[in-house]
C-alpha atoms as a PDB file:
ATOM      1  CA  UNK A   1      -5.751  -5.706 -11.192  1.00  0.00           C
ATOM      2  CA  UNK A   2      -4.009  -5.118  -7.746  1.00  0.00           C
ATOM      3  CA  UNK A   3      -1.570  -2.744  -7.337  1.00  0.00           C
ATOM      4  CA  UNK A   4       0.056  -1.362  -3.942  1.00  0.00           C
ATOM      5  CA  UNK A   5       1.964   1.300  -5.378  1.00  0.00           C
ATOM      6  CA  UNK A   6       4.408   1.492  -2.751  1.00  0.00           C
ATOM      7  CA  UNK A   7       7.184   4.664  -2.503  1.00  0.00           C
ATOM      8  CA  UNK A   8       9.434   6.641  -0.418  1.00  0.00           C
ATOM      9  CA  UNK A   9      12.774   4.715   0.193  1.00  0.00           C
ATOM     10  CA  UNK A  10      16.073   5.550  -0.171  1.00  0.00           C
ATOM     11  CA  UNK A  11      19.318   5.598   1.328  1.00  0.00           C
ATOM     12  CA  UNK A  12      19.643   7.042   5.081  1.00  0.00           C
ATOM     13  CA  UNK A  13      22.426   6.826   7.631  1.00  0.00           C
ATOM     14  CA  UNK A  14      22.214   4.692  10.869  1.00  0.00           C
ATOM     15  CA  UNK A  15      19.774   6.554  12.721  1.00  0.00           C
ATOM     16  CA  UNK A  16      17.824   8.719  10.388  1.00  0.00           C
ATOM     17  CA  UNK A  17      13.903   8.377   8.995  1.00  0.00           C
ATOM     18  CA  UNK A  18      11.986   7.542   5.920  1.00  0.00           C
ATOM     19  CA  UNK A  19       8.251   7.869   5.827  1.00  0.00           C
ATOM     20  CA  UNK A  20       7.154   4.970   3.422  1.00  0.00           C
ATOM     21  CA  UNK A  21       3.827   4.988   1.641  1.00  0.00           C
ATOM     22  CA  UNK A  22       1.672   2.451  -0.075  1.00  0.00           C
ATOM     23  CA  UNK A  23      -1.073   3.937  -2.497  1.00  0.00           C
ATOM     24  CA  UNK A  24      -2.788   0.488  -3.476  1.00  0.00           C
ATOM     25  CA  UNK A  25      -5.657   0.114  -6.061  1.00  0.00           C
ATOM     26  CA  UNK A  26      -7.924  -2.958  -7.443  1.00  0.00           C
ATOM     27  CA  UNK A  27      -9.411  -3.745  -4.134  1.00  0.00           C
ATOM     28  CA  UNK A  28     -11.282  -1.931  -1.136  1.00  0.00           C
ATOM     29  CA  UNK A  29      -8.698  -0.100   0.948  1.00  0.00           C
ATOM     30  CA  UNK A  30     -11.090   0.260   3.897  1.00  0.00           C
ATOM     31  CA  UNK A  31     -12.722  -3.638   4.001  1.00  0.00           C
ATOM     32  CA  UNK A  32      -9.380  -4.627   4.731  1.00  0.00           C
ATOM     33  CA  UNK A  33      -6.171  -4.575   7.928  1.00  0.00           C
ATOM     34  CA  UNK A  34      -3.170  -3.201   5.821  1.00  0.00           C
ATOM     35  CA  UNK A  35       0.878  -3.838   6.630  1.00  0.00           C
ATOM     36  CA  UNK A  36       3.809  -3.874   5.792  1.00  0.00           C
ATOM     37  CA  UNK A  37       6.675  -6.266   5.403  1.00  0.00           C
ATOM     38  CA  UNK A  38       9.981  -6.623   4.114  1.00  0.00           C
ATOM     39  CA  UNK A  39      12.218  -8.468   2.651  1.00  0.00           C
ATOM     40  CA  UNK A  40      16.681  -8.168   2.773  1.00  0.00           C
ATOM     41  CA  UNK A  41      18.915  -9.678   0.659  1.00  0.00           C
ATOM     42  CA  UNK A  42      19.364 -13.669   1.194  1.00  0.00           C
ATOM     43  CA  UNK A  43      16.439 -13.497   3.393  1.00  0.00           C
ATOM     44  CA  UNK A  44      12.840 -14.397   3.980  1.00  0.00           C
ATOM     45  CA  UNK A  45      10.166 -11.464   3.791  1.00  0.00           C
ATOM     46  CA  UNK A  46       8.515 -10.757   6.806  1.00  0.00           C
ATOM     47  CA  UNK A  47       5.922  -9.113   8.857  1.00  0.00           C
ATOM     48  CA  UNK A  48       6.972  -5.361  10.255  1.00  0.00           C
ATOM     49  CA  UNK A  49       3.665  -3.863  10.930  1.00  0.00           C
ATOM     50  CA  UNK A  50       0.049  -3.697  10.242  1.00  0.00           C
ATOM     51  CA  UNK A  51      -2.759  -1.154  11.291  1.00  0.00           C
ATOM     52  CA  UNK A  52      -6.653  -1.850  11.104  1.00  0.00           C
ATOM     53  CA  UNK A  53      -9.371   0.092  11.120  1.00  0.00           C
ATOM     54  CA  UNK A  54     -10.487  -0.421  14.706  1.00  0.00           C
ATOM     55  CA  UNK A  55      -7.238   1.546  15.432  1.00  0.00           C
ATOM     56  CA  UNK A  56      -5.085  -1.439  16.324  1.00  0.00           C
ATOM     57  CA  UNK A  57      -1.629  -1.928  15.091  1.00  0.00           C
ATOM     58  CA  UNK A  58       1.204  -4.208  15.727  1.00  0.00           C
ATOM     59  CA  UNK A  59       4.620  -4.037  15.518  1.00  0.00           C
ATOM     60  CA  UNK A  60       7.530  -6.555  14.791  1.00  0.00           C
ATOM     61  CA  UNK A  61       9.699  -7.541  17.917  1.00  0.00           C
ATOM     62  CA  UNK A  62      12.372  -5.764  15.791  1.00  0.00           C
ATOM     63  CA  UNK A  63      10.758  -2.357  15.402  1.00  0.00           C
ATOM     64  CA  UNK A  64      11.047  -1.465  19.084  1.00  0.00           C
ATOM     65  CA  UNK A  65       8.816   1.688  19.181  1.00  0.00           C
ATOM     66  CA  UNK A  66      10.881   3.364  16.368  1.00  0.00           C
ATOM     67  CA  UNK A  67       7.920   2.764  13.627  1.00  0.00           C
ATOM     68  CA  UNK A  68       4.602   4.497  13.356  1.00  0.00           C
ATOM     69  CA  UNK A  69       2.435   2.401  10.794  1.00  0.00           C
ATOM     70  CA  UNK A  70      -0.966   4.693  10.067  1.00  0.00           C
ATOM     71  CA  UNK A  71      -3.396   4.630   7.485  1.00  0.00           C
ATOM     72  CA  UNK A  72      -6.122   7.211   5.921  1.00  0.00           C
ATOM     73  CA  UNK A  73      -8.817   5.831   4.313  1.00  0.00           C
ATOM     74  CA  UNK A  74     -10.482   8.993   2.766  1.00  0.00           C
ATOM     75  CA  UNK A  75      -7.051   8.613   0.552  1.00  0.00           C
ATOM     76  CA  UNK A  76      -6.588   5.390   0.420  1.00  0.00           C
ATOM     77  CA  UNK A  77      -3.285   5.129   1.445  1.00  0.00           C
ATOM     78  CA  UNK A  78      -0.928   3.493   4.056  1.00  0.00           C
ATOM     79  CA  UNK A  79       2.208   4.968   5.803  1.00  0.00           C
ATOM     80  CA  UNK A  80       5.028   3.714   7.588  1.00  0.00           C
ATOM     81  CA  UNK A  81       6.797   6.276   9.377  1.00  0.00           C
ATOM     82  CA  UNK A  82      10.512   5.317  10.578  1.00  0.00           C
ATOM     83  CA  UNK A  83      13.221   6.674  12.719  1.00  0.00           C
ATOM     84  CA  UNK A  84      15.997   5.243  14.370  1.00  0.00           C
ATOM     85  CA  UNK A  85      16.699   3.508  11.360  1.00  0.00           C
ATOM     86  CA  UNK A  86      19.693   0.972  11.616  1.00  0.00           C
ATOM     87  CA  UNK A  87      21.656  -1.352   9.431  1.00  0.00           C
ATOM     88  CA  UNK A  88      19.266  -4.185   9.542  1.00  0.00           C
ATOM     89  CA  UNK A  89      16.477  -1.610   8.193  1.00  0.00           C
ATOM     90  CA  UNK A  90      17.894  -2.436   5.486  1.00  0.00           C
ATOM     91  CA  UNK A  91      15.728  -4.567   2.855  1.00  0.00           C
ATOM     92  CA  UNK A  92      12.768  -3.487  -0.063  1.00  0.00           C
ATOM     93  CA  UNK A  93       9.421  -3.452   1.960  1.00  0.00           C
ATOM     94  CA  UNK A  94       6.437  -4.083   0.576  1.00  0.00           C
ATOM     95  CA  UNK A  95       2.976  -3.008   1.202  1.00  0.00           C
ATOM     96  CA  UNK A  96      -0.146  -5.525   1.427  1.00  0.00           C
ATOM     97  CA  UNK A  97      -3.615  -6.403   2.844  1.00  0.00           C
ATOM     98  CA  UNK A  98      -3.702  -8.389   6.265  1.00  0.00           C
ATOM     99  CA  UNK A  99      -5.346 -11.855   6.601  1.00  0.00           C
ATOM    100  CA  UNK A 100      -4.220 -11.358  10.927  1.00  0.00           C
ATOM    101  CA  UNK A 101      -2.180  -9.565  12.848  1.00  0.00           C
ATOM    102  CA  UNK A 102       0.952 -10.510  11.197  1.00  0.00           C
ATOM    103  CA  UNK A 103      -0.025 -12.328   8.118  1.00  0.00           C
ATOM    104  CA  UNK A 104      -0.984 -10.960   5.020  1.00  0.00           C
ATOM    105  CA  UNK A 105      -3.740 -12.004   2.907  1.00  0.00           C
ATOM    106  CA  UNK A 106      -3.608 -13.685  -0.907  1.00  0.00           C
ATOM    107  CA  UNK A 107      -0.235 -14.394  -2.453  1.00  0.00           C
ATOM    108  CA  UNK A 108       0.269 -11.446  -4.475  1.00  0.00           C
ATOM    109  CA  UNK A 109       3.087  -8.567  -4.344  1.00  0.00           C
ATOM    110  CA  UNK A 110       4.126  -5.442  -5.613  1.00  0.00           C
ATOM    111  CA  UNK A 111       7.431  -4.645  -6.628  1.00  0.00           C
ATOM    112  CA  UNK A 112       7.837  -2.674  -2.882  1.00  0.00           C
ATOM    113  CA  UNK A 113      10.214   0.151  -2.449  1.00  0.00           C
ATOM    114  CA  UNK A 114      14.034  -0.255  -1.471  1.00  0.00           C
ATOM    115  CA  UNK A 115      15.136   1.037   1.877  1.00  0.00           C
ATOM    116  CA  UNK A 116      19.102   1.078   2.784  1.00  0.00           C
ATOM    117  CA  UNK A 117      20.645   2.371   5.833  1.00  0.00           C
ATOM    118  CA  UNK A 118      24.362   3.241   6.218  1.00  0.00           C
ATOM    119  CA  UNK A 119      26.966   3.971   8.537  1.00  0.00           C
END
């Protein structure tokens, strides 16, 4: 059974940080590229970041150097660090394994973690 565990939102104003982590089980964290995406209200998820374990990571267009996405393998366990936060931040993000750069892999999801920014 996979699980991604994800945690660490919450409520911020406009330009504060959340660190977001994803503690996933039923699979092996290190055979795979891991990401994140997200999802607002009345809109389609999509892709925010991923990190792999030749060191690579890529970024949204949106995230604009205000997101650090790391991983550690020895804990099994992905990050997402964010500053700058704004408005549009706003959505639940979700945690998964990467097919590519930008696209995850399977069709299942966790239940994510809810992120809202306010001014």
């Amino acid at each position: 059974q996979i699980q991604f565990g994800e945690s660490g939102g919450g409520q911020v104003q406009a330009g504060g940080s959340l660190r977001l982590s994803c503690q996933p089980s039923g699979f092996i964290f290190s055979s795979y590229g891991m990401g994140w995406f997200r999802q607002a209200a009345g809109s389609e998820r999509e892709f925010v970041a991923s990190v792999w374990n030749d060191g690579k990571t890529y970024y949204a267009d949106f995230v604009k150097g205000r997101f650090t996405v790391s991983r550690d393998n020895e804990k099994r366990t992905l990050s997402l660090q964010m500053s700058g936060l704004e408005a549009d931040d706003t959505a639940v993000y979700y945690c998964n394994r990467m097919r590519s750069q930008k696209v995850h892999f399977g069709d299942f999801w966790g239940q994510g973690t809810s992120v809202t920014v306010s001014s």
